[in-house]
C-alpha atoms as a PDB file:
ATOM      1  CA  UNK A   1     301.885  28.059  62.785  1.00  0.00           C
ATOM      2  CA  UNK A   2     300.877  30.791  64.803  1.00  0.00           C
ATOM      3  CA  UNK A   3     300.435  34.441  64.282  1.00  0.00           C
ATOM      4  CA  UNK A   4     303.398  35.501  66.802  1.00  0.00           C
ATOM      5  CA  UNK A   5     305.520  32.465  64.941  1.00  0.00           C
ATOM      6  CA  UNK A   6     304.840  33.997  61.855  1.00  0.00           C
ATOM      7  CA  UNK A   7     305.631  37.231  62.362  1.00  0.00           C
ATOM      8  CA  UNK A   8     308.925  36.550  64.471  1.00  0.00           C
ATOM      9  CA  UNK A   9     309.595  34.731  61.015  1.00  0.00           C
ATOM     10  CA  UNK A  10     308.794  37.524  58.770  1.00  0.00           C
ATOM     11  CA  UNK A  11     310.521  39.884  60.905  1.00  0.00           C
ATOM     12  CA  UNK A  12     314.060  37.801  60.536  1.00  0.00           C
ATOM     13  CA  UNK A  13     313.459  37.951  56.710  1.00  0.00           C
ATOM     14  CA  UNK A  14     312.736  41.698  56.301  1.00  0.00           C
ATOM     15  CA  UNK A  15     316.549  42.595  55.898  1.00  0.00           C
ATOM     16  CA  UNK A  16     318.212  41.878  53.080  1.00  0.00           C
ATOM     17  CA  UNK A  17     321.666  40.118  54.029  1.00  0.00           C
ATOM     18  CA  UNK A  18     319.053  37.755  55.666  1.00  0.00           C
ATOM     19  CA  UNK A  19     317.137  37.145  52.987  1.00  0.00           C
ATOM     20  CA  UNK A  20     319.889  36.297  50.548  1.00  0.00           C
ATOM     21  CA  UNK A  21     321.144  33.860  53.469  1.00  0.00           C
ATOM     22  CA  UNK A  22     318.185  32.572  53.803  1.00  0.00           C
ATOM     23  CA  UNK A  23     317.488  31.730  50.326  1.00  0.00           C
ATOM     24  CA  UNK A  24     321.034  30.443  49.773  1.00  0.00           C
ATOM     25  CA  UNK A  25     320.748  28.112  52.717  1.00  0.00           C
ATOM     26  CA  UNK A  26     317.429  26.883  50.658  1.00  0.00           C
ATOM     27  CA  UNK A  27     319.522  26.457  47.254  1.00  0.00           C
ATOM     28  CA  UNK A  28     321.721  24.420  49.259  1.00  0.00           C
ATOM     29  CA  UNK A  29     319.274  22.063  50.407  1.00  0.00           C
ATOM     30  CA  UNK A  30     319.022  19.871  53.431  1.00  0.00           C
ATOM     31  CA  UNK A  31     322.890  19.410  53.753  1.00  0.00           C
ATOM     32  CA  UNK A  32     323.426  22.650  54.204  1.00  0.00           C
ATOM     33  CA  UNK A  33     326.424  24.985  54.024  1.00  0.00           C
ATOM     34  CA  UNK A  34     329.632  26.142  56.087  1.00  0.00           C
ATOM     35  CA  UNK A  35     329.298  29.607  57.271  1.00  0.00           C
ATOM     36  CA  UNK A  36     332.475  29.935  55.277  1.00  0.00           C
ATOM     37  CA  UNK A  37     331.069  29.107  51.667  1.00  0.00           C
ATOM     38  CA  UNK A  38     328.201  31.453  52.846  1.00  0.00           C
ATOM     39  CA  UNK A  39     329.843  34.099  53.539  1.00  0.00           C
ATOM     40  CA  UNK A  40     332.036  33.944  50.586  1.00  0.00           C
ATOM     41  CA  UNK A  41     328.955  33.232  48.248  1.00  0.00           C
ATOM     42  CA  UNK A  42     327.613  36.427  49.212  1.00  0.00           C
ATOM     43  CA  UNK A  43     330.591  39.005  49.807  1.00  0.00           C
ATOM     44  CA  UNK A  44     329.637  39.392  53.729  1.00  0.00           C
ATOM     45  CA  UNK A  45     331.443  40.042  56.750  1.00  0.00           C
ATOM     46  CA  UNK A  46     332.055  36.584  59.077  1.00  0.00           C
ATOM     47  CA  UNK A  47     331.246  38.785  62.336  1.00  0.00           C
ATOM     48  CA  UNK A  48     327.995  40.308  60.466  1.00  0.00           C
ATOM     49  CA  UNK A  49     327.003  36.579  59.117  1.00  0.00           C
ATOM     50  CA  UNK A  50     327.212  35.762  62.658  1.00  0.00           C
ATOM     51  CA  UNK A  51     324.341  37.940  64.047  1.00  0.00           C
ATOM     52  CA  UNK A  52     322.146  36.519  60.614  1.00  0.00           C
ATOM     53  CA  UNK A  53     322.350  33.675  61.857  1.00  0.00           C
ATOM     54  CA  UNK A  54     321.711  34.157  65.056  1.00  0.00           C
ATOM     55  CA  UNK A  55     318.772  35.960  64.101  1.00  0.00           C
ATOM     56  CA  UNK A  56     317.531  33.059  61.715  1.00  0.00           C
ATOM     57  CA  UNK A  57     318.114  30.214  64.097  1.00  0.00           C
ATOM     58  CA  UNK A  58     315.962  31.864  66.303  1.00  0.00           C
ATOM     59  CA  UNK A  59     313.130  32.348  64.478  1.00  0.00           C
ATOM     60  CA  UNK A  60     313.020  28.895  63.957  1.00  0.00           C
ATOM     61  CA  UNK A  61     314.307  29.142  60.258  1.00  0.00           C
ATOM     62  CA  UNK A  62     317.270  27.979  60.160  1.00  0.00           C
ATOM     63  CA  UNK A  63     319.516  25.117  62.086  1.00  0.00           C
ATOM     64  CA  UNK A  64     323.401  24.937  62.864  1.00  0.00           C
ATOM     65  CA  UNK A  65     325.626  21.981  64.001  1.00  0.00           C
ATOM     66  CA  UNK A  66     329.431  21.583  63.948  1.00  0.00           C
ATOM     67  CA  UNK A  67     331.303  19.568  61.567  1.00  0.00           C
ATOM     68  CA  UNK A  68     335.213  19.634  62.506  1.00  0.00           C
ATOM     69  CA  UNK A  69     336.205  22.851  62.492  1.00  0.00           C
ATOM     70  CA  UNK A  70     333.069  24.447  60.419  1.00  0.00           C
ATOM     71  CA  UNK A  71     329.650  25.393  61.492  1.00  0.00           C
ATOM     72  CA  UNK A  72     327.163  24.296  58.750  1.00  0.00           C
ATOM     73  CA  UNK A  73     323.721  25.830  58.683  1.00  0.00           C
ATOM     74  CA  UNK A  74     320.774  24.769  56.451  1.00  0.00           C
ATOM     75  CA  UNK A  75     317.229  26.194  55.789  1.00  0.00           C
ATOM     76  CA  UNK A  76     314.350  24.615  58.612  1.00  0.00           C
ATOM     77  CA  UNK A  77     312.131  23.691  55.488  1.00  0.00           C
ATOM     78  CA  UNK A  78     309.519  22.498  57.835  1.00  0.00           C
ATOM     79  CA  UNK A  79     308.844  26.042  59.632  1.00  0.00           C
ATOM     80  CA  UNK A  80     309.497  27.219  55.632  1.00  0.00           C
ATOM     81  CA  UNK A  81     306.587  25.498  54.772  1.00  0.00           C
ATOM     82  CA  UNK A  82     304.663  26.334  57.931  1.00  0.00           C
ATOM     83  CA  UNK A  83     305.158  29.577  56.914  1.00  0.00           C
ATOM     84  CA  UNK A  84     303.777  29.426  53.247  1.00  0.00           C
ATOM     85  CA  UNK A  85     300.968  27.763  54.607  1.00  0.00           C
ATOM     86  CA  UNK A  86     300.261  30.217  57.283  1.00  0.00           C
ATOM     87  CA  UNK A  87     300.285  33.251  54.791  1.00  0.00           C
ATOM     88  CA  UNK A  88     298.116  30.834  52.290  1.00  0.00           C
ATOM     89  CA  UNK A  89     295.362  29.476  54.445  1.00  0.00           C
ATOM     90  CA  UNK A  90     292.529  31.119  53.064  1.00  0.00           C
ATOM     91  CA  UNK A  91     293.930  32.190  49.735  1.00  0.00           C
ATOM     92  CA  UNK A  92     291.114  33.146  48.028  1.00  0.00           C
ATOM     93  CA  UNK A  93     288.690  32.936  50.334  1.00  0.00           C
ATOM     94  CA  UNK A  94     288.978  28.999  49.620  1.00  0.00           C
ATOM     95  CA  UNK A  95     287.563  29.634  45.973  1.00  0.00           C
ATOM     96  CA  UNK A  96     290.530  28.105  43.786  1.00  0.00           C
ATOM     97  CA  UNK A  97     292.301  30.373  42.710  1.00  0.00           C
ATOM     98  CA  UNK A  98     293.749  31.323  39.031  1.00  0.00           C
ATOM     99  CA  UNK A  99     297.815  30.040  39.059  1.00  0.00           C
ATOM    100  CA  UNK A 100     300.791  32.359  40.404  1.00  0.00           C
ATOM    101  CA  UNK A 101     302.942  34.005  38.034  1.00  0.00           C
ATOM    102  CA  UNK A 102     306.127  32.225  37.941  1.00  0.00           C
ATOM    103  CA  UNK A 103     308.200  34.206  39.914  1.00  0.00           C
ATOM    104  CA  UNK A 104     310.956  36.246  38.143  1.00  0.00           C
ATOM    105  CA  UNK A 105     314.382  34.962  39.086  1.00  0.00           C
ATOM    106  CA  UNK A 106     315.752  37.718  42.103  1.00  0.00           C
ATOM    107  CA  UNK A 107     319.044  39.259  40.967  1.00  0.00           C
ATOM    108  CA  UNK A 108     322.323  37.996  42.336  1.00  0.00           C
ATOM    109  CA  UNK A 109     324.738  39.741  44.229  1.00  0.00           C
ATOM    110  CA  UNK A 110     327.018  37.470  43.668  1.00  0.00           C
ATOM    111  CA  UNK A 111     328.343  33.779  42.319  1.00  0.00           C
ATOM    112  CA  UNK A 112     325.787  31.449  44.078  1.00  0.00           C
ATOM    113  CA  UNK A 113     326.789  27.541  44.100  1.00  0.00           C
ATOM    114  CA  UNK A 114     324.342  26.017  41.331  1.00  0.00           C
END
C-alpha cells in the first residue's frame, strides 16, 4: 500500500459514524449488508449513510452492488489488510515484538447483528 493510499484510508475512518460502519460492514463479513439493516443497526440517517459510504467506497474500503431493490455493501478486507500491514511494516524495528493486548471490546451504540 502506499503512503497517499493509506492516508486517504485513515482519513475515511477518522469520523465516527464511519468507523462504526466500517466495523459493522467487517462483523458482517464478506456477504455484506443492505444499507437498510445498516442504517437501522446503528440509529443513522439513510441520506447521511449515503455520503459514508460514498466516502468509504472511495477510499478503497468498502464495495457496493445491487441486489433487487437493496444496495448491499461489505468491508474490502483486502485494502483492510493492506492497511494493517502498511501501519505494521517495521513494527519494532523488525525485533519481534512482545504480544498486543487484546483489545477491549468498543462500546455499542446500538443492537449490532451477532
Amino acid at each position: 500500500m502506499e503512503k497517499t493510499d493509506a492516508v486517504t484510508a485513515l482519513a475515511a475512518l477518522a469520523q465516527t459514524n464511519r468507523l462504526d460502519v466500517f466495523r459493522l460492514l467487517v462483523q458482517a463479513g464478506p456477504d455484506g449488508m443492505a444499507a437498510g439493516a445498516i442504517a437501522e443497526a446503528l440509529d443513522l440517517a439513510p441520506n447521511t449513510l449515503t455520503f459514508h459510504f460514498d466516502r468509504l467506497r472511495m477510499s478503497g474500503l468498502a464495495t457496493v452492488r445491487r441486489e433487487g431493490r437493496s444496495m448491499i455493501y461489505a468491508a474490502r478486507f483486502e485494502t483492510m489488510n493492506a492497511l494493517v500491514g502498511f501501519l505494521t511494516e517495521n513494527c519494532c524495528g523488525g525485533v519481534s515484538c512482545a504480544p498486543a493486548a487484546p483489545a477491549k471490546p468498543a462500546r455499542r451504540r446500538s443492537k449490532l447483528p451477532a
